[in-house]
Protein backbone atom coordinates (compact mmCIF):
# COMPACT_ATOMS: atom_id res chain seq x y z
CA UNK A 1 43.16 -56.35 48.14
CA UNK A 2 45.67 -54.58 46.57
CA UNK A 3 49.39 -52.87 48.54
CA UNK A 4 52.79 -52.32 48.58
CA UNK A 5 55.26 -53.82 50.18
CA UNK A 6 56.41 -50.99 51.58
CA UNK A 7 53.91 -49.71 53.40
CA UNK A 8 52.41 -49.75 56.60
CA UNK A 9 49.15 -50.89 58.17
CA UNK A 10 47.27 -49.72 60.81
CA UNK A 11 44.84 -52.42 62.49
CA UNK A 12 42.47 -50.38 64.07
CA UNK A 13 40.48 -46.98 63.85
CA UNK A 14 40.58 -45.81 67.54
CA UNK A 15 42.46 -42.71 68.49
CA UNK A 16 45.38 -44.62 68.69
CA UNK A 17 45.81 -46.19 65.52
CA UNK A 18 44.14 -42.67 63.91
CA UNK A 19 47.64 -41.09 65.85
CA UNK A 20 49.50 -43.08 64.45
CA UNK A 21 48.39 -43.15 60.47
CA UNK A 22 48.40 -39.06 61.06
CA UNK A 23 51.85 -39.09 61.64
CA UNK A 24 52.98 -41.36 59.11
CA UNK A 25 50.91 -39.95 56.28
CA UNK A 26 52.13 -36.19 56.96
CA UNK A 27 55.81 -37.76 57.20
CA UNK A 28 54.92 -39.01 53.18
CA UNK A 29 54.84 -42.94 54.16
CA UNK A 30 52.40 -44.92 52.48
CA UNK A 31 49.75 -45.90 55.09
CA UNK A 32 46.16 -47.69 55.60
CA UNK A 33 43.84 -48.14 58.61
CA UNK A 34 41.14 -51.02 58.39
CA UNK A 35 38.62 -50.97 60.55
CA UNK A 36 36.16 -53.05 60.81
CA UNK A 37 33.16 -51.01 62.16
CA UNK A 38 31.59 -48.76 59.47
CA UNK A 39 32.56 -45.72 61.87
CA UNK A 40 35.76 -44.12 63.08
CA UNK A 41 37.18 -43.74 66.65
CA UNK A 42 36.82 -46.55 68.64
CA UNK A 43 34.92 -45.41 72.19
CA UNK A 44 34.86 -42.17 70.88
CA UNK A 45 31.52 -40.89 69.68
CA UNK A 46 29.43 -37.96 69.61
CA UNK A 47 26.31 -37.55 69.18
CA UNK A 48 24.14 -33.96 69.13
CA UNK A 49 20.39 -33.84 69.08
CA UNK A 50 18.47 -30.31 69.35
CA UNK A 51 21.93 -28.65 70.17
CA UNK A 52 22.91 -30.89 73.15
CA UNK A 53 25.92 -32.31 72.46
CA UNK A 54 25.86 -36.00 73.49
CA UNK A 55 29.44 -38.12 74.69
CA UNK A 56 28.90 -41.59 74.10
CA UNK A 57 32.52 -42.77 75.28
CA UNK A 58 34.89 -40.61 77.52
CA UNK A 59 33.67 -37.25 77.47
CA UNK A 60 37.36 -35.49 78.21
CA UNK A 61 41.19 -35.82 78.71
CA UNK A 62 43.32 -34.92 82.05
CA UNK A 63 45.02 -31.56 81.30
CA UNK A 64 48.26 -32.68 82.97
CA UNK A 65 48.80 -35.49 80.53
CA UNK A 66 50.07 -33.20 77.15
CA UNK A 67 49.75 -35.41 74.64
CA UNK A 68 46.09 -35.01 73.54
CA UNK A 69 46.06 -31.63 74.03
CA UNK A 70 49.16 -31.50 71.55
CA UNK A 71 47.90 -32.85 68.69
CA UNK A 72 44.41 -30.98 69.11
CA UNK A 73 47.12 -28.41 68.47
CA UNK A 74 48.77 -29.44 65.37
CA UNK A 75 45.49 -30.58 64.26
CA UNK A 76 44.32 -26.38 64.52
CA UNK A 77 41.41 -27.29 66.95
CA UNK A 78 42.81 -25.03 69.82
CA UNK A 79 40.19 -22.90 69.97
CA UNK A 80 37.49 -25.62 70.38
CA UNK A 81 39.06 -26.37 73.64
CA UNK A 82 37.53 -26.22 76.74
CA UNK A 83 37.97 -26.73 80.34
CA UNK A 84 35.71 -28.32 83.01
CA UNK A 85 33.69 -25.73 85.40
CA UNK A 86 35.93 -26.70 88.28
CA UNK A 87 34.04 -23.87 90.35
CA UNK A 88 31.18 -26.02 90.56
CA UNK A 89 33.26 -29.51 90.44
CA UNK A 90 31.46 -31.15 93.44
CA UNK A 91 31.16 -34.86 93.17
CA UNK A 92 28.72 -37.14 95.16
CA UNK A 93 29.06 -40.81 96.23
CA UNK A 94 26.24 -42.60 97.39
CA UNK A 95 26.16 -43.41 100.83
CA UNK A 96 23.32 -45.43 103.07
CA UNK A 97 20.99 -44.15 100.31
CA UNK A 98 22.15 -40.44 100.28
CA UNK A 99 24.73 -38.56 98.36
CA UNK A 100 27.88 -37.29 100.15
CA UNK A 101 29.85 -34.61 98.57
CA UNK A 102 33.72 -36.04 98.41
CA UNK A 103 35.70 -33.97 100.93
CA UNK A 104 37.34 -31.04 99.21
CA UNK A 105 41.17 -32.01 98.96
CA UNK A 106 40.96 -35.48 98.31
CA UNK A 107 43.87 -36.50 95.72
CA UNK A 108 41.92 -40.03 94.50
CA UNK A 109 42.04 -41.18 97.96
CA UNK A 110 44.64 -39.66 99.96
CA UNK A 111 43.32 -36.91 102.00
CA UNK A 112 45.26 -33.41 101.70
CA UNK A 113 43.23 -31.13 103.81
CA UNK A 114 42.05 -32.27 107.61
CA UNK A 115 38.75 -29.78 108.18
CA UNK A 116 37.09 -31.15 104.92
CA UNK A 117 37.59 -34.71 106.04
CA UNK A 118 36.47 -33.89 109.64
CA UNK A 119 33.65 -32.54 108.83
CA UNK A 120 32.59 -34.86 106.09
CA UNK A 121 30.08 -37.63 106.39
CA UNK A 122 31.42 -40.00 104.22
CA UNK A 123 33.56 -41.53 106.35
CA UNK A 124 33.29 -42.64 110.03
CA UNK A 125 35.67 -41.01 112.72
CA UNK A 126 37.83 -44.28 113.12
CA UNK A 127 38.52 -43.82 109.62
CA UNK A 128 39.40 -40.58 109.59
CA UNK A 129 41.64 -41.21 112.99
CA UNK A 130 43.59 -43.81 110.86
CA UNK A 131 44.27 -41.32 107.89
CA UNK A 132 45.55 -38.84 110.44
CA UNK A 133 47.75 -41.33 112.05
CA UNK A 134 48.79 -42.89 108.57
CA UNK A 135 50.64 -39.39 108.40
CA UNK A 136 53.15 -40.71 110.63
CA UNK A 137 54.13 -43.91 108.71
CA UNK A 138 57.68 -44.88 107.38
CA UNK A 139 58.94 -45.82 104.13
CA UNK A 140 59.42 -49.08 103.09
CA UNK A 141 59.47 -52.06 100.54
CA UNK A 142 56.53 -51.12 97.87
CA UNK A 143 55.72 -54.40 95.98
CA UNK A 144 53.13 -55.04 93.79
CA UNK A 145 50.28 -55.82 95.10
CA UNK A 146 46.13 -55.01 94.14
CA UNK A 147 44.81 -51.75 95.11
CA UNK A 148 42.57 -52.99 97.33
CA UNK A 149 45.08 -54.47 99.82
CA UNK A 150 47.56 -51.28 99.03
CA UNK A 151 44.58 -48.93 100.56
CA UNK A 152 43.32 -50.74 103.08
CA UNK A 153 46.39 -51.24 104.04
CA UNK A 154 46.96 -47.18 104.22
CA UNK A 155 43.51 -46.41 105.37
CA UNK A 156 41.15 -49.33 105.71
CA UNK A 157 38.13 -51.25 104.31
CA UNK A 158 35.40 -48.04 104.44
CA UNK A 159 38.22 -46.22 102.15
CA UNK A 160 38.32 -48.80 99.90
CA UNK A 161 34.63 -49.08 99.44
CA UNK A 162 33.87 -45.19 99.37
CA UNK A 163 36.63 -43.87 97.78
CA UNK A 164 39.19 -46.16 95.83
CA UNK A 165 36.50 -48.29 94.25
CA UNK A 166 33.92 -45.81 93.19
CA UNK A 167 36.35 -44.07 91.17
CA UNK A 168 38.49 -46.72 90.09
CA UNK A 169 35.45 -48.49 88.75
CA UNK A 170 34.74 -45.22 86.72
CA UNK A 171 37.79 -45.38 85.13
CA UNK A 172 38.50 -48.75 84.93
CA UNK A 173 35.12 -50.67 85.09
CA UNK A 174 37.57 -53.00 87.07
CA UNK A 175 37.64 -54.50 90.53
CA UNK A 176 39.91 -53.24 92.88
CA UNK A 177 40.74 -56.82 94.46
CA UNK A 178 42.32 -57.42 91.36
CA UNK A 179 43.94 -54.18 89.66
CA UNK A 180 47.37 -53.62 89.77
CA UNK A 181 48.84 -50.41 92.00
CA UNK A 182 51.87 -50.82 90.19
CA UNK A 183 49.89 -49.99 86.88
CA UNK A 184 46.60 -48.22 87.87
CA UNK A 185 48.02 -45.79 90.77
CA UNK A 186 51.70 -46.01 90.14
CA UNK A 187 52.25 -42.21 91.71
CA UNK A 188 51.47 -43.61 94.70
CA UNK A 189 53.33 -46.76 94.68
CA UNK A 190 55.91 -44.41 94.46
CA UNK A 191 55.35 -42.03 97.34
CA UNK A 192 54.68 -44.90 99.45
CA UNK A 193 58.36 -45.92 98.55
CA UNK A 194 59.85 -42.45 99.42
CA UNK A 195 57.72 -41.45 101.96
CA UNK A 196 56.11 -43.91 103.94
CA UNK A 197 52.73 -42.25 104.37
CA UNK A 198 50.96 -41.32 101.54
CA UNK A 199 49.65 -38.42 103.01
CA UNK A 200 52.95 -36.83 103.69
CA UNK A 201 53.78 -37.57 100.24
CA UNK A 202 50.53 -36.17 98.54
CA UNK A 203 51.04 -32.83 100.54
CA UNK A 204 54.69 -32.93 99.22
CA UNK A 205 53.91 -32.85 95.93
CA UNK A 206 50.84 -30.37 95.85
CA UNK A 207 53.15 -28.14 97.08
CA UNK A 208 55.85 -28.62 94.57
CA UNK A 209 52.84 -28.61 91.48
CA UNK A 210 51.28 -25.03 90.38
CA UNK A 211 47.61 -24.86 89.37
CA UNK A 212 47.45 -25.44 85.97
CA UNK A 213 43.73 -24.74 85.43
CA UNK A 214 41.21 -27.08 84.63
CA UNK A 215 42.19 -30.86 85.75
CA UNK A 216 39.65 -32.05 82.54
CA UNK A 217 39.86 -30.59 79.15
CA UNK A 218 37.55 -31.15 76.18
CA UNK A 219 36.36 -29.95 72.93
CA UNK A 220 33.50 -27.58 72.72
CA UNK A 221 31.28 -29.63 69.71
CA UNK A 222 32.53 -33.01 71.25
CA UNK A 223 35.07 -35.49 71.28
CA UNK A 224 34.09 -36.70 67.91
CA UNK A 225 36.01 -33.84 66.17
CA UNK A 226 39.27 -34.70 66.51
CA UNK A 227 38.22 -37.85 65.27
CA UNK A 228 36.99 -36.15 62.57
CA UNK A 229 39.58 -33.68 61.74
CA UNK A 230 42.18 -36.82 62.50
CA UNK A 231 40.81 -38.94 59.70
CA UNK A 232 40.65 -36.48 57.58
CA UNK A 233 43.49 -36.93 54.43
CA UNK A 234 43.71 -40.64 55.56
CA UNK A 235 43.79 -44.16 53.44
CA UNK A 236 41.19 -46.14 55.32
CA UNK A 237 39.28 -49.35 54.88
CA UNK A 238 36.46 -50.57 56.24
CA UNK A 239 37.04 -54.27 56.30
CA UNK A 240 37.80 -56.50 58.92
CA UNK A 241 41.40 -58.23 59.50
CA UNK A 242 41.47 -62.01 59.87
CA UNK A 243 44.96 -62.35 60.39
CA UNK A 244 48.84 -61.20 60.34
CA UNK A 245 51.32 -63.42 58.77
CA UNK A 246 55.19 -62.49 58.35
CA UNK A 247 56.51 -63.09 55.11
CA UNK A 248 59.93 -65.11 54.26
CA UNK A 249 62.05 -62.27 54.10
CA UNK A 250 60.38 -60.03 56.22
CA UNK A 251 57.40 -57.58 56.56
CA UNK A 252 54.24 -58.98 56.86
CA UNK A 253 51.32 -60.29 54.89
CA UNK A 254 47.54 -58.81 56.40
CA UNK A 255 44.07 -60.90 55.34
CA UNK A 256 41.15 -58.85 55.30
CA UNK A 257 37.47 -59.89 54.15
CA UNK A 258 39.50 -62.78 52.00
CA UNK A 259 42.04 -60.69 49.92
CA UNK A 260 45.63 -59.81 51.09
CA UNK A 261 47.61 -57.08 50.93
CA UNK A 262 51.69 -56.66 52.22
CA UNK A 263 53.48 -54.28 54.36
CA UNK A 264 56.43 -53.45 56.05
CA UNK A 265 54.99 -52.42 59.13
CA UNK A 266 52.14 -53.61 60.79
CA UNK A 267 50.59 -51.19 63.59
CA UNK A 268 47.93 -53.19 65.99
CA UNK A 269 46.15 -50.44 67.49
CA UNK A 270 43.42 -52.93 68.40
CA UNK A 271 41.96 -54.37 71.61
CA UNK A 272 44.48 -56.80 73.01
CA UNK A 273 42.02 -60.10 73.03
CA UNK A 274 41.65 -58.89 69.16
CA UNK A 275 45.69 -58.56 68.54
CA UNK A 276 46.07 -61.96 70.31
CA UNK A 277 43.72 -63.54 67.87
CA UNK A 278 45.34 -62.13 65.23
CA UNK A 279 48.62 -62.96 66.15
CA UNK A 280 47.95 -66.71 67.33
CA UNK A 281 49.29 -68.41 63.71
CA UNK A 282 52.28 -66.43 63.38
CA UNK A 283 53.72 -66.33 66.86
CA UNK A 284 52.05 -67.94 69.66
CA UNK A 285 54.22 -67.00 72.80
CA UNK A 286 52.87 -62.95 72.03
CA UNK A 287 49.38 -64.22 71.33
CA UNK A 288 49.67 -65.90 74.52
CA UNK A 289 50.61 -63.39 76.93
CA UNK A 290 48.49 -60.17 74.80
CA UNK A 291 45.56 -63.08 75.33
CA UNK A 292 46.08 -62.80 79.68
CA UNK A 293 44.77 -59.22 79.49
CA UNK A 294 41.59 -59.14 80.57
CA UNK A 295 38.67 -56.34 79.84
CA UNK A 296 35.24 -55.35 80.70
CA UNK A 297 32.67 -54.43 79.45
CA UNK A 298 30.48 -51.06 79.88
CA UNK A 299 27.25 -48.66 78.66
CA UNK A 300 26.31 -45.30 78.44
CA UNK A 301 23.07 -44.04 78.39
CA UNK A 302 22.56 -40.43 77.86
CA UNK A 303 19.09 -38.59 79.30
CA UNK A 304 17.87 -35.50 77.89
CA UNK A 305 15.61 -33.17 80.09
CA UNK A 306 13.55 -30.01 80.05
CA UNK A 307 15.23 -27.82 82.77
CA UNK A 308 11.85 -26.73 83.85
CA UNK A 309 10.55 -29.92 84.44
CA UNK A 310 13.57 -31.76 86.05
CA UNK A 311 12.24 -32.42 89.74
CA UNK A 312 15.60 -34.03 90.81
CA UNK A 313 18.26 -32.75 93.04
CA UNK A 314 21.07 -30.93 90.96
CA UNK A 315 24.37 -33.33 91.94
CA UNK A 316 27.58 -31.21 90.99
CA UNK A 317 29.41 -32.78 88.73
CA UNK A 318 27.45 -35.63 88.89
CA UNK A 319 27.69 -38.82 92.02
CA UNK A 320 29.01 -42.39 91.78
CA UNK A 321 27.51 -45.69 93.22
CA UNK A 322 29.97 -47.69 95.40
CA UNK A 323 29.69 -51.59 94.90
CA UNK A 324 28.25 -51.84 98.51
CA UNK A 325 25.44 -49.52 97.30
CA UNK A 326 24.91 -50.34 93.71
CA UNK A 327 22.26 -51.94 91.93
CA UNK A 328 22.55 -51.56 88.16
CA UNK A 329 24.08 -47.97 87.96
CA UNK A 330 27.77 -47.59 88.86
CA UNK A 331 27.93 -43.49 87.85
CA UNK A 332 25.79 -40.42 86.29
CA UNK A 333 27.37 -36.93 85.08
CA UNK A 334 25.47 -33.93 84.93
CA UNK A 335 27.32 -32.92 81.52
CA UNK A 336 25.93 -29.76 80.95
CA UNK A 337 27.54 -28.70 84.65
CA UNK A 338 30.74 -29.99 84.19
CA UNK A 339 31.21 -28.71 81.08
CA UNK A 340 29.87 -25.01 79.38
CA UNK A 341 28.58 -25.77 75.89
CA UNK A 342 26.77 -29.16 76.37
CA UNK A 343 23.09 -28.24 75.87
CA UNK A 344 21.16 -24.98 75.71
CA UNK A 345 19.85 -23.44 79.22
CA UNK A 346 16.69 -25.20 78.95
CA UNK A 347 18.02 -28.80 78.89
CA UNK A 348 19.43 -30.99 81.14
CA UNK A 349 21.68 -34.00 79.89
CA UNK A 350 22.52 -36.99 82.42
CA UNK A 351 24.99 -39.48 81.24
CA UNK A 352 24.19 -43.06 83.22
CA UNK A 353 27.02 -45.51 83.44
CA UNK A 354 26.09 -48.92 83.40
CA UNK A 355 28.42 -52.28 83.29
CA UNK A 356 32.07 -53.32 84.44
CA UNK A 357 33.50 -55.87 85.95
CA UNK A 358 30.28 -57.99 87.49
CA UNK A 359 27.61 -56.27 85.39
CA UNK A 360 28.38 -57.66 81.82
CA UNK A 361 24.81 -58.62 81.47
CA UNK A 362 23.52 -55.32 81.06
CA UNK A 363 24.63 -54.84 77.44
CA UNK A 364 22.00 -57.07 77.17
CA UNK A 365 19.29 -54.97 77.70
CA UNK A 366 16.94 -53.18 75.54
CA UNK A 367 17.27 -49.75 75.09
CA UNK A 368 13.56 -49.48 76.52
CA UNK A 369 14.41 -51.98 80.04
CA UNK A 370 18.09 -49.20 80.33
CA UNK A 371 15.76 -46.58 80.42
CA UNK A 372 13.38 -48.01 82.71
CA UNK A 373 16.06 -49.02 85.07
CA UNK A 374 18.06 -45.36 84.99
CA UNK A 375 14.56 -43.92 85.67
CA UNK A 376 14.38 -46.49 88.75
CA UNK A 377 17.55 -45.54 89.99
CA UNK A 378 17.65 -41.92 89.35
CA UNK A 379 14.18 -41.69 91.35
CA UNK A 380 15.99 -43.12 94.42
CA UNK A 381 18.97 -41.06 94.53
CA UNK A 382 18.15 -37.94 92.95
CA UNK A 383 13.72 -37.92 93.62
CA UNK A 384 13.82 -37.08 89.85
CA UNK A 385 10.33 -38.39 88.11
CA UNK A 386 10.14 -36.29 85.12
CA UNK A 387 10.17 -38.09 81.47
CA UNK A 388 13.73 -37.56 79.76
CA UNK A 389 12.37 -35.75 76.16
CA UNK A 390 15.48 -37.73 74.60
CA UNK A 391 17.73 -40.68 75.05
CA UNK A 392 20.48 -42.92 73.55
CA UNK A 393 22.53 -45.28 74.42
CA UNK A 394 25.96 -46.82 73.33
CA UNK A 395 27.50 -50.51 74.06
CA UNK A 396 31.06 -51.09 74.28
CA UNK A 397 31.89 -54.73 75.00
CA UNK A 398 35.10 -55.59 76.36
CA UNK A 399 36.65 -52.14 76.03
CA UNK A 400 38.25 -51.50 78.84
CA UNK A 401 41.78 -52.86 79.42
CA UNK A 402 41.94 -54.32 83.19
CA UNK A 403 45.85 -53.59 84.39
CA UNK A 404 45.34 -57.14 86.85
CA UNK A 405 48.26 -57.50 89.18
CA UNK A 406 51.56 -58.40 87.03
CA UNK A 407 50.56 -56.14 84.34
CA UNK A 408 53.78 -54.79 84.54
CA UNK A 409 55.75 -57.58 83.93
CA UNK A 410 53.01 -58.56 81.34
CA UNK A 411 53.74 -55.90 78.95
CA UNK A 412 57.17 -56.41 79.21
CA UNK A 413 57.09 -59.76 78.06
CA UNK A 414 54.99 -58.72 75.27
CA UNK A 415 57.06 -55.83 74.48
CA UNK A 416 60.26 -57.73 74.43
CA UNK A 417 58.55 -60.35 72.15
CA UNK A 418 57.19 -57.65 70.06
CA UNK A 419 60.95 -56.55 69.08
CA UNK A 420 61.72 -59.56 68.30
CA UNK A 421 59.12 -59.74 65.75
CA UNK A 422 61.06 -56.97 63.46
CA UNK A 423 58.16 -54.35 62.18
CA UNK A 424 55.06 -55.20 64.51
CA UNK A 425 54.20 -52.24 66.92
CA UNK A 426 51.67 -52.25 69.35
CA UNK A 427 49.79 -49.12 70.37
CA UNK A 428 46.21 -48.14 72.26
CA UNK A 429 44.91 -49.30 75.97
CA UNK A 430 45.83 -52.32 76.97
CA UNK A 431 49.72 -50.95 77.97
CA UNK A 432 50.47 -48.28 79.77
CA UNK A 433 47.68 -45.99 80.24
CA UNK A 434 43.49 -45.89 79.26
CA UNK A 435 43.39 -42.39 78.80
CA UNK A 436 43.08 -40.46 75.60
CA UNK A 437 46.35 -38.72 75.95
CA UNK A 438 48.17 -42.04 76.80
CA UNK A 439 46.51 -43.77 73.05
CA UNK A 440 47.65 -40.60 71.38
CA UNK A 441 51.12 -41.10 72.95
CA UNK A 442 50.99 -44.63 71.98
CA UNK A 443 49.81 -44.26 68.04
CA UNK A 444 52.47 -41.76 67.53
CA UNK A 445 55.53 -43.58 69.82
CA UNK A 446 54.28 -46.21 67.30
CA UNK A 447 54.76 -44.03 64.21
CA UNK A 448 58.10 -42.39 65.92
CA UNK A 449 59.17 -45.95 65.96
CA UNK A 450 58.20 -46.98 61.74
CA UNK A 451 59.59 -43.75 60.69
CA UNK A 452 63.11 -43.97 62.49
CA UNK A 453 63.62 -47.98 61.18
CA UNK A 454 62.58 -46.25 58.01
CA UNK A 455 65.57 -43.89 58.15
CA UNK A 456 68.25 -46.47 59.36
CA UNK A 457 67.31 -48.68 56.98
CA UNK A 458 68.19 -46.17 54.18
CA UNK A 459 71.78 -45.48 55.59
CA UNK A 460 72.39 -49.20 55.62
């Protein structure tokens, strides 16, 4: 494979790496992706069928994080942007069989209004005694710890189970036994420190935040198009990387499909398991500790229906299955509710979460048993019997970037090893943040990075 030695690669197609060879390229740097799959953007996909436009991976990007939104920007896709119909953002977890709305007010799982929690019947009245009382608790030491002993230690076990892991395991596919508060809910780490009581804290800073519209944000014809519109301009090569080498003298040496080509700069903006196999022959201490991160696995399956045969009960937003309750599906969204634009008025598109920590197995499945079992499911929970007109479904194995306690210190040691290893920059997931906004930041702190070693090496 022919290159320069001057150049820089970029190990992965995601969002991140796709960040980071957009910035490089428009800065005039000679620069090439490989990627192994024969398609672009990682988790994100979209797919339309008969106008409904279908999200196989995440299906937004928090508003408050700026980063996504600002390159959707530069990129001139600002008027494709849309927010979710928070009017009608009501969200359901299963409980004894039946879907709860979540109290109104609820910041993840620190309550912020008292009549919505009274009144709710998600949670049982010694429950909601202790979050009232947890109002009057003291500050502290914070340590590290999981998030399942840093809420029940706030609020107790019935918390845990119906609020913290329900959503935790739709964001992280993780358990909370073994996620890091330090990493996965670091706000609150952090008003626990100041404050004591998370409670106080939360109402604290509500007050001191304005509204800033919608809390998700996406793009009207799908995620896929700032893929798209990203890639567009860019060097990139389908082939997949065997390994990284540095070369006597510096830079780097990259082996793809059996031919080699040199660079300056090497950008892994791959799965961490993938980076550590990569990595293992050149420098095994960073191999070694990119190696401890752990990920899971997950599945969507997307279910298209005729409005006026959908028999179901219309959820909100959509409802999520706590562990204690779940039997194959952790999550389904009602995407055409949470977001204007997702299917004509005649359709109906459910997107069913399936996998995570504990359910690898179902990537195993045939696309006819998934269907079979969301049918199952969705007949318990929602009474829905009609036939879906359309499905598909999309496997992403060991995707998801579990922040375990001592994350933290993790990436540090990998970062610190990292600058050691002059011209090797890391970027995507499997750091410090899962979201889209915190990949984009990552590709183009990446590129930030190449481009300002570029500069002092030309005033040496």
């Amino acid at each position: 494979m022919p290159g320069a030695s001057g150049q820089v690669v970029v190990i992965g197609g995601g969002v991140s790496g796709l960040s980071a060879a957009y910035d490089l390229t428009r800065a005039g740097v000679q620069c090439t992706v490989l990627e192994k799959q024969p398609t672009l953007g990682g988790v994100i996909e979209t797919r339309c069928w008969q106008n409904c436009v279908l999200e196989c991976g995440p299906d937004s990007f928090l508003s408050a994080k700026p980063d996504a939104l600002a390159l959707i920007k530069e990129l001139g896709l600002e008027s494709e942007v849309i927010g979710s119909n928070d009017q009608q953002r009501t969200t359901y977890i299963l409980r004894r069989g039946r879907l709860v709305p979540m109290p109104d007010g609820v910041m993840m799982i620190v309550p912020t209004k008292a009549a919505p929690i009274l009144k709710s019947r998600l949670l049982s009245w010694p429950t909601k005694i202790r979050m009232g009382l947890e109002f009057f608790r003291r500050p502290g030491y914070s340590p590290d710890r999981s998030v399942a002993e840093f809420v029940a230690d706030h609020f107790g076990e019935e918390t845990l189970d119906y609020l913290a892991e329900p959503l935790l395991s739709g964001i992280y596919g993780g358990d909370p036994r073994e996620l890091s508060v330090a990493s996965v809910l670091p706000r609150f780490l952090q008003m626990e420190a100041k404050h004591g009581s998370l409670v106080r804290g939360a109402l604290r800073s509500r007050a001191k935040e304005p509204s800033t519209g919608s809390i998700f944000l996406t793009l009207k014809s799908g995620l896929g198009k700032l893929i798209e519109r990203l890639a567009a301009g860019l060097t990139v090569v389908h082939k997949e990387v065997e390994t990284v080498e540095r070369r006597e003298g510096g830079g780097f040496r990259v082996r793809a499909d059996g031919g080699w080509m040199e660079a300056a700069h090497v950008v892994l903006a791959c799965p961490a398991w993938a980076a550590a196999r990569l990595l293992a022959g050149t420098d095994a201490e960073i191999a070694r500790w990119l190696g401890g991160i752990r990920y899971s696995s997950s599945l969507t399956l997307s279910l298209v229906y005729q409005a006026s045969e959908f028999d179901g009960l219309r959820a909100g937003f959509g409802f999520l299955v706590p562990k204690r309750e779940r039997q194959r599906l952790a999550a389904c969204t009602f995407a055409a509710t949470k977001f204007p634009h997702r299917a004509p008025e005649d359709r109906i598109i459910l997107r069913c979460f399936f996998g995570g920590t504990g359910d690898e197995a179902v990537l195993g499945e045939s696309v006819e048993s998934l269907v079979a079992i969301a049918r199952d499911e969705l007949r318990r929970i929602l009474g829905l019997t009609a036939e879906p007109v359309f499905h598909t479904v999309a496997r992403w194995p060991e995707s998801m970037a579990q922040y375990n306690v001592g994350h933290a210190a993790r990436v540090q040691q990998i970062e610190a090893r990292a600058a050691v290893l002059r011209g090797l920059h890391l970027a995507g997931n499997a750091f410090r943040g899962i979201g889209i906004p915190d990949c984009v930041r990552t590709g183009r702190q990446a590129a930030a990075d190449i481009l300002t070693l570029r500069t002092h090496k030309r005033d040496d």
